[in-house]
Structure formats: structure tokens, C-alpha cells
Protein backbone atom coordinates (compact mmCIF):
# COMPACT_ATOMS: atom_id res chain seq x y z
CA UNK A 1 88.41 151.02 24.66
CA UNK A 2 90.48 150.99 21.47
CA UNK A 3 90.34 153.41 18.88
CA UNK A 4 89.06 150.67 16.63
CA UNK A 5 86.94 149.15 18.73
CA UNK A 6 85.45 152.16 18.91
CA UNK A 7 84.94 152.72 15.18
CA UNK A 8 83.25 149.36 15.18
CA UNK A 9 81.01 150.11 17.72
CA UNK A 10 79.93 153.49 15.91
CA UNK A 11 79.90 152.21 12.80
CA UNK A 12 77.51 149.72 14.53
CA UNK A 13 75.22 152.16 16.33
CA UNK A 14 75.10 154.40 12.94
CA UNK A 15 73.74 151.27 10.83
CA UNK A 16 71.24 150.56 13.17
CA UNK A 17 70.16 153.96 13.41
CA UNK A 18 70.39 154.34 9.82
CA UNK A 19 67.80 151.12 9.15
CA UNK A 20 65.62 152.06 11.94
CA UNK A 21 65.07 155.46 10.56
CA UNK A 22 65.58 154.97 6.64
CA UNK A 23 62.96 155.27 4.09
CA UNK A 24 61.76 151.86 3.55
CA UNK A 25 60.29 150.17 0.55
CA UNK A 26 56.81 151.71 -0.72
CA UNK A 27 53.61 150.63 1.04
CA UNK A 28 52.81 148.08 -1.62
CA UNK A 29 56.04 146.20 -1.69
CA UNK A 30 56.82 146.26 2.03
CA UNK A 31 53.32 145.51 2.71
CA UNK A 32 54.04 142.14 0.48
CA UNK A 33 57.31 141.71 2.05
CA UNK A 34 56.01 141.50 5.41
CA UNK A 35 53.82 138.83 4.66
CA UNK A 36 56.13 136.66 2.95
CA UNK A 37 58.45 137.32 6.06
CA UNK A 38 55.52 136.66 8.26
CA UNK A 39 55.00 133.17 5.71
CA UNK A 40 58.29 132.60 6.94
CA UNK A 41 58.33 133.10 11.10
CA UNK A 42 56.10 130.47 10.30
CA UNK A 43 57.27 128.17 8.25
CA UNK A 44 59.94 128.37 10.78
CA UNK A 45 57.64 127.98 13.89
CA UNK A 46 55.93 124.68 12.21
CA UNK A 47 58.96 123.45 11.48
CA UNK A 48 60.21 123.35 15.19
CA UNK A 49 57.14 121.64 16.12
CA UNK A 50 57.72 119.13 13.74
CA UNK A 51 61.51 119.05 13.96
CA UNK A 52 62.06 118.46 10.59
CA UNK A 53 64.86 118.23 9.33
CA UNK A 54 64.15 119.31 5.73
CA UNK A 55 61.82 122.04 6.52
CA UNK A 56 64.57 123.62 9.04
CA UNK A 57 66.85 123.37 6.35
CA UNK A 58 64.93 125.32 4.11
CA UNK A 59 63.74 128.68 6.21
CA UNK A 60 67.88 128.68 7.42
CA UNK A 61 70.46 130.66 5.82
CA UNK A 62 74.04 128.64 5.60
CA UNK A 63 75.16 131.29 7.66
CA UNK A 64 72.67 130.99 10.28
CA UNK A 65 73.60 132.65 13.88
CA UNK A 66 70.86 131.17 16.11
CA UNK A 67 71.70 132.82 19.66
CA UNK A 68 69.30 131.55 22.39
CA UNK A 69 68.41 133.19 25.74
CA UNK A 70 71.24 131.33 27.61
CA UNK A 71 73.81 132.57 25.74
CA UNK A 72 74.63 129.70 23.57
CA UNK A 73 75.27 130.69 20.09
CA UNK A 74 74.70 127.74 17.46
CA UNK A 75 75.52 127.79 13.49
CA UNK A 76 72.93 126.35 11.10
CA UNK A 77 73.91 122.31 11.42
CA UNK A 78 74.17 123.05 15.64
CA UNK A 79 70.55 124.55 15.13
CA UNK A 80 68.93 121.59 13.43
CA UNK A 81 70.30 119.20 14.92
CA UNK A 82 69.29 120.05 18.42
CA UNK A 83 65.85 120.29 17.27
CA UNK A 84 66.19 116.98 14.69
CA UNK A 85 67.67 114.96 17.49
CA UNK A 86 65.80 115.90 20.44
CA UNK A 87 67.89 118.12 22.34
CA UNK A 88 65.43 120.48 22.11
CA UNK A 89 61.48 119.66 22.00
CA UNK A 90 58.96 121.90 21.35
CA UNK A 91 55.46 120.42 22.24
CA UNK A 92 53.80 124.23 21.36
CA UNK A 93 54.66 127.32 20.37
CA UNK A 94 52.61 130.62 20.30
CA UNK A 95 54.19 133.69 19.18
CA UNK A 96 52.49 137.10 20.31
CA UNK A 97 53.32 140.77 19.84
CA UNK A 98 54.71 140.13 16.63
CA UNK A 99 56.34 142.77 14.24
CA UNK A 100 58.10 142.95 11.04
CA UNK A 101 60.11 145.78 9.54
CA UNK A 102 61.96 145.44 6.32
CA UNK A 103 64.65 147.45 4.73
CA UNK A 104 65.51 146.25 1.01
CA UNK A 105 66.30 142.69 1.70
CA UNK A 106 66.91 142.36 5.01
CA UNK A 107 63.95 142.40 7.75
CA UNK A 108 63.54 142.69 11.14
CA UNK A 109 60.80 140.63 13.23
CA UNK A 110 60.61 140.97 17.09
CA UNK A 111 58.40 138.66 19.34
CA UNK A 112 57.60 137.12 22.67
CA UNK A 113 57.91 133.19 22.15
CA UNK A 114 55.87 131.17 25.05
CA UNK A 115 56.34 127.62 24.07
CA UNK A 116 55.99 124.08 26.29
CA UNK A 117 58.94 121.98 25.65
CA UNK A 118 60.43 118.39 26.73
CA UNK A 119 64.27 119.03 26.36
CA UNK A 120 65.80 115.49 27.95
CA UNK A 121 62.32 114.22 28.06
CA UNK A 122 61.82 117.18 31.46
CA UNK A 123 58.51 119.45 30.50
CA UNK A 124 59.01 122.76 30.81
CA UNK A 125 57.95 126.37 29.41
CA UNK A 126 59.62 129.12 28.29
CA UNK A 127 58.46 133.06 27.86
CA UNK A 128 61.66 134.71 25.74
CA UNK A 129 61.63 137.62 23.49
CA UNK A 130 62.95 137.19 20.24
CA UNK A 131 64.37 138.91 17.54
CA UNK A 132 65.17 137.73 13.99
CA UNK A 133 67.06 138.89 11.17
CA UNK A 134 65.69 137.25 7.62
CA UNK A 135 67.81 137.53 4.44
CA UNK A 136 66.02 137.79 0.88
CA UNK A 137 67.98 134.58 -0.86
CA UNK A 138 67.32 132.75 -3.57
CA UNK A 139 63.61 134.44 -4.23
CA UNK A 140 62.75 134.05 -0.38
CA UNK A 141 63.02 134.73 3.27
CA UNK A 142 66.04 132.82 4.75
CA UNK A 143 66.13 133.13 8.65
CA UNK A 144 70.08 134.27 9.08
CA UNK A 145 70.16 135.43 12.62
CA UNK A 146 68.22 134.88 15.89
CA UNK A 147 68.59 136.17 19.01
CA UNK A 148 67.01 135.35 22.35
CA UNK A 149 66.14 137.46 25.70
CA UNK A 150 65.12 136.46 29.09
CA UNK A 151 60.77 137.79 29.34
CA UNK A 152 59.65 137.49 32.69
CA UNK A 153 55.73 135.93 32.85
């Protein structure tokens, strides 16, 4: 490995420790934080459902780096469009061992996602864990990076 790879790794590895083990926000505000980012996982997950295109719009960052389980990485316009054109069809989606951790304004929400879906008009279901990354912008929580994992039945 290169020595700068290297440095990029452990610079990587020391910011994650360092916002797993920092001292977040007081009780109050994170307490209010994690329900607005909670408002949001939502917004997002109704938004799917209906694949609408203005409400996806809305809960993604410009910058968006949606990653699913496959390995397909897609930007913000990739991301809605799947889901505004069909490519992806979500006929439910339940979200269960949900938790949210925020650090200033970025926060951290892990979950398993079982949802029923009709990609190409095929039913189907899928059991993934998830994690998202949500940016305070603009006075909210913009969703700025997903990534999905494989989660066996």
C-alpha cells in the first residue's frame, strides 16, 4: 500500500473514531435533532413509495451518493430517476432497528430496510441494512449519502 494511501486510510479510521466517540450535542438539542432526522428517514421513505419526483428532490443533497446493496453507486438525478421512472418500485417499505446519532450537523442513521418491490414489473422483496449520512442544509436534514448491505432473512 502507498504511503499515501495509507494516510488516507488513517486519516479515515481516525475521523470515524473521532465521531463515534466525540462529545455530541447536549441532550436537548440532539434529542431535537434526532427527530427532525428521524422526520426525515421518513420523508424519505414516503417519498419512495410515492416516487415523487418533487419530494425526492427535496430530502436529497445535490451531492447525493446513494450506494445500493449491489454495488451500484448512483448521484442524486441517477437516484430519482430510477425511482420517478420505474426502474425501481417500491410497493412497501418498513424500516426496523432504527438509530440515529448526530454530531454537529452531520448524523448517522443505521437500519434494516424489508420492502416488496416490482422493479421491471417482477415482485420481489428485499431485507438490506442501511446506513445514511444526513447533512444539516438550508435549515434541514438533506440525505447526502446512503449505503446498502446484503441482511440475510
Amino acid at each position: 500500500m502507498s504511503q499515501s494511501r495509507r494516510r488516507i486510510g488513517f486519516g479515515a479510521a481516525i475521523g470515524a473514531a473521532l465521531l463515534a466517540t466525540a462529545p455530541l450535542a447536549p441532550a436537548a438539542a440532539q434529542t431535537s435533532d434526532a427527530a427532525g432526522v428521524a422526520e426525515a428517514v421518513e420523508a424519505l421513505r414516503q417519498a419512495m413509495l410515492s416516487a415523487d419526483r418533487a419530494r425526492l428532490e427535496a430530502v436529497a443533497a445535490e451531492g447525493l451518493s446513494y450506494g445500493h446493496s449491489s454495488g451500484r453507486v448512483e448521484n442524486k438525478e441517477q437516484f430519482v430517476a430510477a425511482i420517478v421512472e420505474g426502474r425501481s418500485v417500491f410497493r412497501s417499505i418498513a424500516l426496523t432497528e432504527q438509530t440515529v446519532a448526530t454530531s454537529g450537523d452531520v448524523a448517522l442513521v443505521r437500519h434494516i430496510l424489508s420492502a416488496e418491490t416490482a422493479d421491471g414489473g417482477r415482485p420481489g422483496t428485499v431485507r438490506i441494512g442501511v446506513l445514511l449520512v444526513f447533512q444539516r442544509q438550508a435549515g434541514g436534514w438533506k440525505l447526502l449519502a446512503r449505503q446498502a448491505v446484503p441482511r440475510p432473512a
